[in-house]
Protein backbone atom coordinates (compact mmCIF):
# COMPACT_ATOMS: atom_id res chain seq x y z
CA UNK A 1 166.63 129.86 105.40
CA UNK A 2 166.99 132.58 107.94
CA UNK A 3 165.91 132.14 111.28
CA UNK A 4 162.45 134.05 111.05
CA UNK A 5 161.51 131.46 108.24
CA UNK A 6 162.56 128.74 110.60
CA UNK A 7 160.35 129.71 113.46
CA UNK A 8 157.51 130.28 111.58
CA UNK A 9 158.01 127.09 110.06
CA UNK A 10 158.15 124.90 113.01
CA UNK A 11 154.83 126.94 114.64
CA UNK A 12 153.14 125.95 111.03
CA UNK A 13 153.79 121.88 111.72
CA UNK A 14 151.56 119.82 113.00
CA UNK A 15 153.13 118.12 115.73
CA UNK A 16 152.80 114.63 116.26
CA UNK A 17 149.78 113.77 119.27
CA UNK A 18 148.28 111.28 121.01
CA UNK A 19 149.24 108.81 124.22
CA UNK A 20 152.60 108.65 125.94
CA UNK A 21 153.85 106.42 129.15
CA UNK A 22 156.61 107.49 131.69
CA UNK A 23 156.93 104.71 133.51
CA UNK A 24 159.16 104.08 136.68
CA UNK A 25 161.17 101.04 136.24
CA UNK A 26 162.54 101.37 139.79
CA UNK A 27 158.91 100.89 141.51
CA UNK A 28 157.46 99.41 137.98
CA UNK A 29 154.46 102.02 138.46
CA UNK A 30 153.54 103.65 134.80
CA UNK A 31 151.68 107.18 134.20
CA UNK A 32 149.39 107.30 131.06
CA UNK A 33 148.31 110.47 129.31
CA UNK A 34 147.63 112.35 125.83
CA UNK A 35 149.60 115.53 124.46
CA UNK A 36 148.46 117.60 121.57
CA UNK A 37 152.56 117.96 121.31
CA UNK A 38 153.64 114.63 122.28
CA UNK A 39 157.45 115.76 122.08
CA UNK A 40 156.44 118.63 124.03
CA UNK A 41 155.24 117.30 126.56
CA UNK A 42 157.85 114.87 126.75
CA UNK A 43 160.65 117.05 126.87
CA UNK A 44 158.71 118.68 129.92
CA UNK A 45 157.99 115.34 131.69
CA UNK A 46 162.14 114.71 131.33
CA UNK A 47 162.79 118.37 132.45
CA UNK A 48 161.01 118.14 135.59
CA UNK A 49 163.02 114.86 136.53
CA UNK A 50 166.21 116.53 135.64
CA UNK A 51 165.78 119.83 137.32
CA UNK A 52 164.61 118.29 140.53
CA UNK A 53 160.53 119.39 140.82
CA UNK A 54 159.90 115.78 141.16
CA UNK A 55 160.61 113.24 143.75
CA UNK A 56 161.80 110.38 141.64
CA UNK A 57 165.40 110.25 140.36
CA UNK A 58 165.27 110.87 136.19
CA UNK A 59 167.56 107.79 135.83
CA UNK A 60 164.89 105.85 136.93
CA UNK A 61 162.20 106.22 133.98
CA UNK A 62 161.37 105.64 130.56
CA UNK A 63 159.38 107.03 127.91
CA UNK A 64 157.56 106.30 125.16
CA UNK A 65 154.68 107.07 123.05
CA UNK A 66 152.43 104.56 122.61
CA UNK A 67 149.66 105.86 120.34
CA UNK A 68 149.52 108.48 117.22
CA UNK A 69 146.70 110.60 116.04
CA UNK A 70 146.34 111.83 112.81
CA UNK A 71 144.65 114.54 112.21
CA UNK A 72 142.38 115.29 109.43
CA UNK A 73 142.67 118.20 107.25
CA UNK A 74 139.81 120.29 109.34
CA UNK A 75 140.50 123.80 110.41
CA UNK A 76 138.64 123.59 113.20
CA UNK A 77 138.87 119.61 114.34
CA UNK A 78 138.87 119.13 117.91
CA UNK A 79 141.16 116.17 118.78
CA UNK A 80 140.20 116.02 122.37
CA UNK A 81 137.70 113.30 121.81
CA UNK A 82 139.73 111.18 120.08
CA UNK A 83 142.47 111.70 122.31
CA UNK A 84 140.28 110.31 124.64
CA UNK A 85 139.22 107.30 123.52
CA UNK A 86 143.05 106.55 122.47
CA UNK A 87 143.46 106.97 126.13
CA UNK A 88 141.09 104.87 127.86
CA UNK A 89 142.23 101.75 125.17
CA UNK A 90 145.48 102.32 126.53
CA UNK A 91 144.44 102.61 130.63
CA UNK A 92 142.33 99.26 130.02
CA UNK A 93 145.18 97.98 128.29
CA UNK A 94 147.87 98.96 130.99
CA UNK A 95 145.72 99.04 133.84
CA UNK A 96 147.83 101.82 135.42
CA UNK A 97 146.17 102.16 138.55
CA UNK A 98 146.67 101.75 142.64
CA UNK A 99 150.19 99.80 142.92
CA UNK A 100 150.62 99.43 139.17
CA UNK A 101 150.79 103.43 138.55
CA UNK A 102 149.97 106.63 138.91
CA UNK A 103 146.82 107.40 137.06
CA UNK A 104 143.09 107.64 138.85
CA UNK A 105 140.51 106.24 137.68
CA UNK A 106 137.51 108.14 136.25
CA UNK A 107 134.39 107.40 137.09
């Protein structure tokens, strides 16, 4: 398959969405959030730890993804709602707030 193909191919996936957690084991504060492109965003969270832009030494976190969301075959679905609710299971799970994280909570 020639590199064209290969591209076009990988913009044509769906790529795997829902919740994620970085969470600092040095402090034991957690950040929970969605992603459209879960190993997207990911990769970004890790590169910004690597390359410096972020306070915290890289060393000290983890990630994972907690939650999946599988799309239905809809042109035009709009997963930001049920990103949403994925989320807020997952912050009244976690409770990642004041000394136990980073997130805010909404009102």
């Amino acid at each position: 398959m020639d590199r064209k193909a290969l591209i076009r191919r990988y913009k044509e996936s769906r790529r795997p969405m829902g919740v994620f957690r970085v969470r600092n084991t040095a402090a034991g504060r957690s950040l929970v959030g969605t992603s459209v492109d879960l190993p997207s965003m990911l990769n970004r969270q890790r590169a910004q730890l690597r390359l410096g832009a972020h306070p915290n030494r890289a060393e000290a976190f983890e990630f994972e993804i907690l939650d999946t969301l599988t799309p239905p075959d809809e042109p035009d679905y709009d997963p930001s709602g049920d990103l949403r609710v994925l989320e807020d299971l997952w912050l009244e799970k976690l409770s990642p707030f004041d000394d136990r994280g980073y997130n805010t909570r909404r009102k």
